[in-house]
C-alpha atoms as a PDB file:
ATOM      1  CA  UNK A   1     157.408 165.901-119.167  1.00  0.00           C
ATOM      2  CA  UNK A   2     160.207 165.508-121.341  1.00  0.00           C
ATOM      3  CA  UNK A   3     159.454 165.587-125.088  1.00  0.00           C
ATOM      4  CA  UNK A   4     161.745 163.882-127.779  1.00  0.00           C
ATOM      5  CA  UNK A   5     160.963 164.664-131.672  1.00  0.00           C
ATOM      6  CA  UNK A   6     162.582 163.757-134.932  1.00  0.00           C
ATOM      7  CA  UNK A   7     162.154 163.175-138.474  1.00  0.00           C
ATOM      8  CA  UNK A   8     161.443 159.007-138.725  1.00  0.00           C
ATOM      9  CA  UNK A   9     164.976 157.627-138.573  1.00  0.00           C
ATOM     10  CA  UNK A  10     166.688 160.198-137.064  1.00  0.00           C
ATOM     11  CA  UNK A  11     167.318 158.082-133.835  1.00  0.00           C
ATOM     12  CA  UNK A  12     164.901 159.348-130.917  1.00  0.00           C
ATOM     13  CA  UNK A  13     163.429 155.802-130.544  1.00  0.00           C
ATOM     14  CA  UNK A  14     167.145 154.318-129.799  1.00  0.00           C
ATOM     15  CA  UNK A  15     168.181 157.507-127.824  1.00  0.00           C
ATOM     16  CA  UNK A  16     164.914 156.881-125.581  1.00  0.00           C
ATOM     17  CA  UNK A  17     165.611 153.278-125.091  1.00  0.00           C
ATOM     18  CA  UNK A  18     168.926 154.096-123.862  1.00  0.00           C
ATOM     19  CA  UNK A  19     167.417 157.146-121.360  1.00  0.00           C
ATOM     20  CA  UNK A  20     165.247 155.068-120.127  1.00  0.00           C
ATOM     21  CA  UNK A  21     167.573 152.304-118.734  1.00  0.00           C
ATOM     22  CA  UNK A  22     170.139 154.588-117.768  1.00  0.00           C
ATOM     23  CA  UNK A  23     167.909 156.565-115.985  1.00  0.00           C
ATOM     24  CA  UNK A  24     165.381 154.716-113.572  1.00  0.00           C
ATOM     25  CA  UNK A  25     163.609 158.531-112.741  1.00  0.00           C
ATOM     26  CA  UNK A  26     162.144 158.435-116.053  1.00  0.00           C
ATOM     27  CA  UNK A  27     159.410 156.337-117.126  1.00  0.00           C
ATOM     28  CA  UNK A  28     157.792 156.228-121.389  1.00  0.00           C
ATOM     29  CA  UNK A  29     154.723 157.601-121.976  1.00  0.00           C
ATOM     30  CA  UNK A  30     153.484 154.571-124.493  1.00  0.00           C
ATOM     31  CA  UNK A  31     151.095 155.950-126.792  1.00  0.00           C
ATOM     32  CA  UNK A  32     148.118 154.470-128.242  1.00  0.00           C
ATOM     33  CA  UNK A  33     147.921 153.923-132.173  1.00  0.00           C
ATOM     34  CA  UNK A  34     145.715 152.906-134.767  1.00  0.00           C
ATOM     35  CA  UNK A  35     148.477 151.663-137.312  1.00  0.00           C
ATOM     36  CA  UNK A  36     149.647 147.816-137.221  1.00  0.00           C
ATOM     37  CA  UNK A  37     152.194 146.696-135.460  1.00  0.00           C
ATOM     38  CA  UNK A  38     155.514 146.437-137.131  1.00  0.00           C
ATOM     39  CA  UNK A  39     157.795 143.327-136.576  1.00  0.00           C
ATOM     40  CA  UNK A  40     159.009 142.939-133.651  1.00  0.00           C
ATOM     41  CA  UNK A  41     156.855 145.687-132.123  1.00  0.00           C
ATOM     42  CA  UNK A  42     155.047 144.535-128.634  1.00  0.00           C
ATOM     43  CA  UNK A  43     151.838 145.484-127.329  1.00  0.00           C
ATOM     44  CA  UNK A  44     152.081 147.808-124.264  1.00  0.00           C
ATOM     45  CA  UNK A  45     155.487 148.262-124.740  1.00  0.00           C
ATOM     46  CA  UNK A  46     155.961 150.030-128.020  1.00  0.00           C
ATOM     47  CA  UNK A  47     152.505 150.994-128.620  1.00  0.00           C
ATOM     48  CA  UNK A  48     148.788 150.514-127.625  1.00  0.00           C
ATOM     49  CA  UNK A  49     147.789 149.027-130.813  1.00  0.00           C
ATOM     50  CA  UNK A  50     144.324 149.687-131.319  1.00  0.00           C
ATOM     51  CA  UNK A  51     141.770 149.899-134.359  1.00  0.00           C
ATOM     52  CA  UNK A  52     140.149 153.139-135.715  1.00  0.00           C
ATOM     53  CA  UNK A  53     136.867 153.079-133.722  1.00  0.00           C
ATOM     54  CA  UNK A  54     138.392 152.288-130.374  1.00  0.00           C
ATOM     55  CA  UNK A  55     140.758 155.130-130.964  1.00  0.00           C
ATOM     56  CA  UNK A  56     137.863 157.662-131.435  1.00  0.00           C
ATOM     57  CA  UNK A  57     136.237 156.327-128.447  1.00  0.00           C
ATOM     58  CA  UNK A  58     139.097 157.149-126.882  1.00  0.00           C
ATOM     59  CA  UNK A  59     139.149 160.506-128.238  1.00  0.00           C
ATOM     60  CA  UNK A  60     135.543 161.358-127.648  1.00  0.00           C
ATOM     61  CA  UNK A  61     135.813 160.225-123.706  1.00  0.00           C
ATOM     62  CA  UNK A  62     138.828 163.162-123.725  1.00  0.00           C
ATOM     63  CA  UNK A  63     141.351 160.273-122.856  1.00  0.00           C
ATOM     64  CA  UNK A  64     143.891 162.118-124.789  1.00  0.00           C
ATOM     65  CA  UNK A  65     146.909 164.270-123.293  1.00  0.00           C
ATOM     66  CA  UNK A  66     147.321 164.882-127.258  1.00  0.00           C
ATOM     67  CA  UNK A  67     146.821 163.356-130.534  1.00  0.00           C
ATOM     68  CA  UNK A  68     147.684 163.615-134.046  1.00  0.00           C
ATOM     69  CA  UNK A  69     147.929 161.719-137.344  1.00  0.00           C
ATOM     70  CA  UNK A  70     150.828 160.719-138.953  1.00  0.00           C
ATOM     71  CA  UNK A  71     150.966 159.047-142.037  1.00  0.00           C
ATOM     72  CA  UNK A  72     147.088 158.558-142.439  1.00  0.00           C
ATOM     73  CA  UNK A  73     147.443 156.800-138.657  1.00  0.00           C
ATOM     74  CA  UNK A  74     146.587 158.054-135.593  1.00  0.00           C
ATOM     75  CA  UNK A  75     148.205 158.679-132.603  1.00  0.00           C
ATOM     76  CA  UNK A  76     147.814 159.675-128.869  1.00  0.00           C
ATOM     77  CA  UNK A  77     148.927 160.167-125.656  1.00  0.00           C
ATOM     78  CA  UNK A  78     146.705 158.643-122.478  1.00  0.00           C
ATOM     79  CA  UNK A  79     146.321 160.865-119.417  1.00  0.00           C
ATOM     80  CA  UNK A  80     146.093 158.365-117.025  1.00  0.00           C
ATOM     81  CA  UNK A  81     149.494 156.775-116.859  1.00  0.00           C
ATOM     82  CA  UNK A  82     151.396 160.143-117.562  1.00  0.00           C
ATOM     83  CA  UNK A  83     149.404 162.156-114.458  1.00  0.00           C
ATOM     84  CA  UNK A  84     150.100 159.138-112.101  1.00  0.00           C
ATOM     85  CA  UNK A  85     154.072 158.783-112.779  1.00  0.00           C
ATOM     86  CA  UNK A  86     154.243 163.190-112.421  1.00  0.00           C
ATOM     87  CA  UNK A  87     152.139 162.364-109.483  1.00  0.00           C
ATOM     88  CA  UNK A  88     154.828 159.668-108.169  1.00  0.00           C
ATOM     89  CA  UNK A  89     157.770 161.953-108.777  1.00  0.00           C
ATOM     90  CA  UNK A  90     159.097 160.413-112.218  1.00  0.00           C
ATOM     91  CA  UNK A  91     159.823 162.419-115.398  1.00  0.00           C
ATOM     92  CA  UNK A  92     158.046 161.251-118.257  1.00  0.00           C
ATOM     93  CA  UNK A  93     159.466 161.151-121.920  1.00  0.00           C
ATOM     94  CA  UNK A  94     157.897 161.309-125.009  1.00  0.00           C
ATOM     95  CA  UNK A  95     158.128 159.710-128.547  1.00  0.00           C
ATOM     96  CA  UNK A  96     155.807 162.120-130.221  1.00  0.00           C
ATOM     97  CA  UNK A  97     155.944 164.503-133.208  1.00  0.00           C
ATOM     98  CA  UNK A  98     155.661 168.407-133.650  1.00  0.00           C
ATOM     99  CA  UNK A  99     152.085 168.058-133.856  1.00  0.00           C
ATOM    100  CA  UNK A 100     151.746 166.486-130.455  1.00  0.00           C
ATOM    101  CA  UNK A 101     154.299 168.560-128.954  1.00  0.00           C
ATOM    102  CA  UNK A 102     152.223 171.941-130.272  1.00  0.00           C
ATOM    103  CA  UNK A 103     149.197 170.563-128.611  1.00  0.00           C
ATOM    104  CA  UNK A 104     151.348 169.986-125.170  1.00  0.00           C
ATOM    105  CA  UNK A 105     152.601 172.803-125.034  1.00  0.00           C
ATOM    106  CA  UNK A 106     149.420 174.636-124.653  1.00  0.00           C
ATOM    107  CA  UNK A 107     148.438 172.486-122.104  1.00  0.00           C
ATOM    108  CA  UNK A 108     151.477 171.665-120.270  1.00  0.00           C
ATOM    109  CA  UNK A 109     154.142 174.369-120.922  1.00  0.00           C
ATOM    110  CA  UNK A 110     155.020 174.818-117.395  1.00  0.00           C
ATOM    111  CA  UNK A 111     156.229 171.264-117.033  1.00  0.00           C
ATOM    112  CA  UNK A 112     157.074 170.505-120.262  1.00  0.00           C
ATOM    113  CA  UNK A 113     161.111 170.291-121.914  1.00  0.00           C
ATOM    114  CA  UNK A 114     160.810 169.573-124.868  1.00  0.00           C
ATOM    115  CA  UNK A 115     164.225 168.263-127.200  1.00  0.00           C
ATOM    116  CA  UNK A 116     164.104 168.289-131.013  1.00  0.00           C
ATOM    117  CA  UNK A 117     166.733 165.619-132.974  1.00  0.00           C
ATOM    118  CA  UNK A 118     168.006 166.116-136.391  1.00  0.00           C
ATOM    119  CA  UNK A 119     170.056 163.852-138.399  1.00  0.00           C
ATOM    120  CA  UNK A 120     173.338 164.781-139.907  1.00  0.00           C
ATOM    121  CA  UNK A 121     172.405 164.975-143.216  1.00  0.00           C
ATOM    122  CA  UNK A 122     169.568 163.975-145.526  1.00  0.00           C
ATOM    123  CA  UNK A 123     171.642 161.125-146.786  1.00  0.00           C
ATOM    124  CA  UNK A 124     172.369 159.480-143.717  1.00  0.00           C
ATOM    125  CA  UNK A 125     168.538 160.000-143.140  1.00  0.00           C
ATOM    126  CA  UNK A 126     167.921 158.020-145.895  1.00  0.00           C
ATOM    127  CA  UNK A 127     170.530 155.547-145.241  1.00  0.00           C
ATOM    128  CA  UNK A 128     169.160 154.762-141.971  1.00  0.00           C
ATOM    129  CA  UNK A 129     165.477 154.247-142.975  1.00  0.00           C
ATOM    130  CA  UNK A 130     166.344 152.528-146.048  1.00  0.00           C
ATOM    131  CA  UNK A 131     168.594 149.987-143.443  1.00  0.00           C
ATOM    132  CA  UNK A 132     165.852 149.564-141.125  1.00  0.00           C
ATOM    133  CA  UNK A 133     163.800 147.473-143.499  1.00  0.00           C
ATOM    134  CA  UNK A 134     160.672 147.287-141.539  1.00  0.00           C
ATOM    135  CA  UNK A 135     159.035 149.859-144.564  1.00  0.00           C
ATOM    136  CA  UNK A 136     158.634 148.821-148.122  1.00  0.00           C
ATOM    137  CA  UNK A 137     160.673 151.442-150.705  1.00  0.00           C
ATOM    138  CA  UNK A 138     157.530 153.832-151.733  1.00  0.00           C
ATOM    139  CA  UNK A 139     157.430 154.325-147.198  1.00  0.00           C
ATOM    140  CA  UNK A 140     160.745 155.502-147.238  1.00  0.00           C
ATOM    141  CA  UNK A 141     160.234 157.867-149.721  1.00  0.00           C
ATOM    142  CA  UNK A 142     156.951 158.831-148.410  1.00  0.00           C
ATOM    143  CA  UNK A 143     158.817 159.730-144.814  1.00  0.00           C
ATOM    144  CA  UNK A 144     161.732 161.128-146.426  1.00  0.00           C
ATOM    145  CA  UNK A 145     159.704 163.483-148.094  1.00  0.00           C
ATOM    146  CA  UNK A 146     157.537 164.235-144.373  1.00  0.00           C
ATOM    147  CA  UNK A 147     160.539 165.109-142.529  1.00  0.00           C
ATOM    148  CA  UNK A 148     161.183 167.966-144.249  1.00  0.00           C
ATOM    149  CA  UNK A 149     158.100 169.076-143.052  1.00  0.00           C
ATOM    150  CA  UNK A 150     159.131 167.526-139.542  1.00  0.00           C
ATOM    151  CA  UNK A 151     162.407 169.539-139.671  1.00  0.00           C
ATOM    152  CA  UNK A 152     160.969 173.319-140.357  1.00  0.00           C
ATOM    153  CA  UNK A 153     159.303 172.797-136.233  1.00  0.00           C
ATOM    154  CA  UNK A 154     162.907 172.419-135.258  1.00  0.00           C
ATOM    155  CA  UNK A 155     162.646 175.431-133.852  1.00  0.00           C
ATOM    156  CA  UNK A 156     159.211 175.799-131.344  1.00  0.00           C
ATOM    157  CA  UNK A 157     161.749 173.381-129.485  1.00  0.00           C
ATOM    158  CA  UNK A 158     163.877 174.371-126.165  1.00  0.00           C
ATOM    159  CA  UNK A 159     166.597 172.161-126.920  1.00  0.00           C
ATOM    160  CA  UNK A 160     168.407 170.776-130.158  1.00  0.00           C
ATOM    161  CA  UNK A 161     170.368 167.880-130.796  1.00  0.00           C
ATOM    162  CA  UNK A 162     172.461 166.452-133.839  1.00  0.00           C
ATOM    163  CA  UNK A 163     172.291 163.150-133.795  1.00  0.00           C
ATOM    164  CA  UNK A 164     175.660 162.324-135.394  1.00  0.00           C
ATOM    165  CA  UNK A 165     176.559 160.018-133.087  1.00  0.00           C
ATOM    166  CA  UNK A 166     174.047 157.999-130.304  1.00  0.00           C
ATOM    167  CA  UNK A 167     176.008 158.103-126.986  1.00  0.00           C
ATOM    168  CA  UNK A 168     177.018 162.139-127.643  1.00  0.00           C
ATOM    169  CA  UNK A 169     173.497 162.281-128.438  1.00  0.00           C
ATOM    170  CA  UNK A 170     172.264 160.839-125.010  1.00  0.00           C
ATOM    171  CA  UNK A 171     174.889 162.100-123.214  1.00  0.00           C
ATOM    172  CA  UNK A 172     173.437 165.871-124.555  1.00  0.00           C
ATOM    173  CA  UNK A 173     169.599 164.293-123.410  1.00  0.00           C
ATOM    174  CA  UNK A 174     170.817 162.934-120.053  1.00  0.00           C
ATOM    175  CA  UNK A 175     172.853 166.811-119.563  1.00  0.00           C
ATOM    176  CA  UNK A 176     169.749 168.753-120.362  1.00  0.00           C
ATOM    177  CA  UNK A 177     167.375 166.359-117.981  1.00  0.00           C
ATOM    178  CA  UNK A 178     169.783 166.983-115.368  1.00  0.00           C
ATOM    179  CA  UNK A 179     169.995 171.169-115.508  1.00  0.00           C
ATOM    180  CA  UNK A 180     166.078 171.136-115.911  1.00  0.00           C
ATOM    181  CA  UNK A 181     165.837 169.052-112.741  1.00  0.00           C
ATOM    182  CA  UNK A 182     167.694 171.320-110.841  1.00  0.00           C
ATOM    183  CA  UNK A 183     165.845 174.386-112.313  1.00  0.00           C
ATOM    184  CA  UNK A 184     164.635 175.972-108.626  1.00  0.00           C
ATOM    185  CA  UNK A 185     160.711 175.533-109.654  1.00  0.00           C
ATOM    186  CA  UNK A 186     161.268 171.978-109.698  1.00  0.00           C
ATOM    187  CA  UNK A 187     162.902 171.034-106.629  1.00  0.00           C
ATOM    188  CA  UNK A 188     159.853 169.900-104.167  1.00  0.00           C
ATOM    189  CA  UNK A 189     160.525 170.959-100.868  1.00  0.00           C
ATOM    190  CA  UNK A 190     163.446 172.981-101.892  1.00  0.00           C
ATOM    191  CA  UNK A 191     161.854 176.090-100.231  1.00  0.00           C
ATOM    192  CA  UNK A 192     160.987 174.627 -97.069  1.00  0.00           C
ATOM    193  CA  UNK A 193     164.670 173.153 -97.013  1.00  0.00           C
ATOM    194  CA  UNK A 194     165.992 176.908 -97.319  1.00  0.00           C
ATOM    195  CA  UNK A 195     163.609 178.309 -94.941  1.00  0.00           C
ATOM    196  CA  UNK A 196     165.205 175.641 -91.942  1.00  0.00           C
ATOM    197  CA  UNK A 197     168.866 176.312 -93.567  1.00  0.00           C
ATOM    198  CA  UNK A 198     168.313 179.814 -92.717  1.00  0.00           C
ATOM    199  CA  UNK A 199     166.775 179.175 -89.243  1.00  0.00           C
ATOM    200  CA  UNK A 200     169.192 177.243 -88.529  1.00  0.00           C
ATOM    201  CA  UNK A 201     172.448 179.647 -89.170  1.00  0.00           C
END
């Protein structure tokens, strides 16, 4: 399970996007919300939208990997699809935030890397959800002034990343998915391999 957090508009959406079709081993975990959909936003594909009371139905039946609200809207991860890709071999990613990733990792810490984003500076921050216009102006402010509060978790993460620029960015992602697939835990049937290496010498 591979965990990518950021402020809003610090890029993890876009570096995701780009992991995920570069890399055909990884598969999104697409969380379920109770917000509305933004423009352009698909159902399924961006998020599960659904409203308040099927969301604590959800939460009641323990569908939940994790959950947390953000900006007075809830979030959370289903177990289903994320057990069944581990189960098939894939590493899944996930958009979440430090509240989500607190709750994984005391559930999941064994098989859990988890990557935190920050922007290059608080103006650029602001630049970039400002240029996004899907918010209106009193949004921005409102997330500008959350990801300071994002920002102080930078460090419960394994790995950090500056996102001054997107392909160094996912090139640093893609290097740090690679070294924790090789980590010796990791590699299924890496023992038995080294038991008939040995046999056989």
């Amino acid at each position: 399970m591979l965990v990518l957090s950021s402020p809003s508009g610090a890029g993890k959406t876009t570096i995701a996007r780009a992991l995920l079709e570069a890399d055909a081993g990884v598969q999104m975990s697409v969380s379920v919300t109770s917000r509305e959909p933004r423009q352009g936003e698909t159902d399924g594909e961006d998020y599960h939208f659904v409203d308040a009371d099927r969301f604590k139905s959800m939460l009641d039946q323990d569908e939940f990997l994790e959950w947390a609200v953000v900006f007075d809207n809830s979030y959370g991860t289903p177990k289903e699809p994320v057990e069944s890709a581990l189960a098939k071999g894939l590493d899944v990613l996930f958009d979440i935030d430090w509240q989500g990733t607190e709750k994984l990792t005391k559930t999941s810490q064994k098989d859990l890397v988890t990557i935190f984003l920050l922007p290059p500076s608080a103006s650029d921050l602001q630049d970039r959800l400002t240029q996004r216009a899907q918010d209106p102006p009193e949004i921005v402010q409102k997330r500008m002034a959350g990801a300071s509060n994002e920002i102080q978790h930078w460090d419960d993460y394994d790995y950090v990343v500056v996102n001054r620029d997107v392909e160094e960015s996912l090139a640093a992602v893609r290097a740090i998915l690679d070294a924790e697939r090789h980590k010796r835990d990791r590699q299924v049937g890496l023992a038995e391999f080294v038991r008939k290496l040995q046999h056989d010498l």
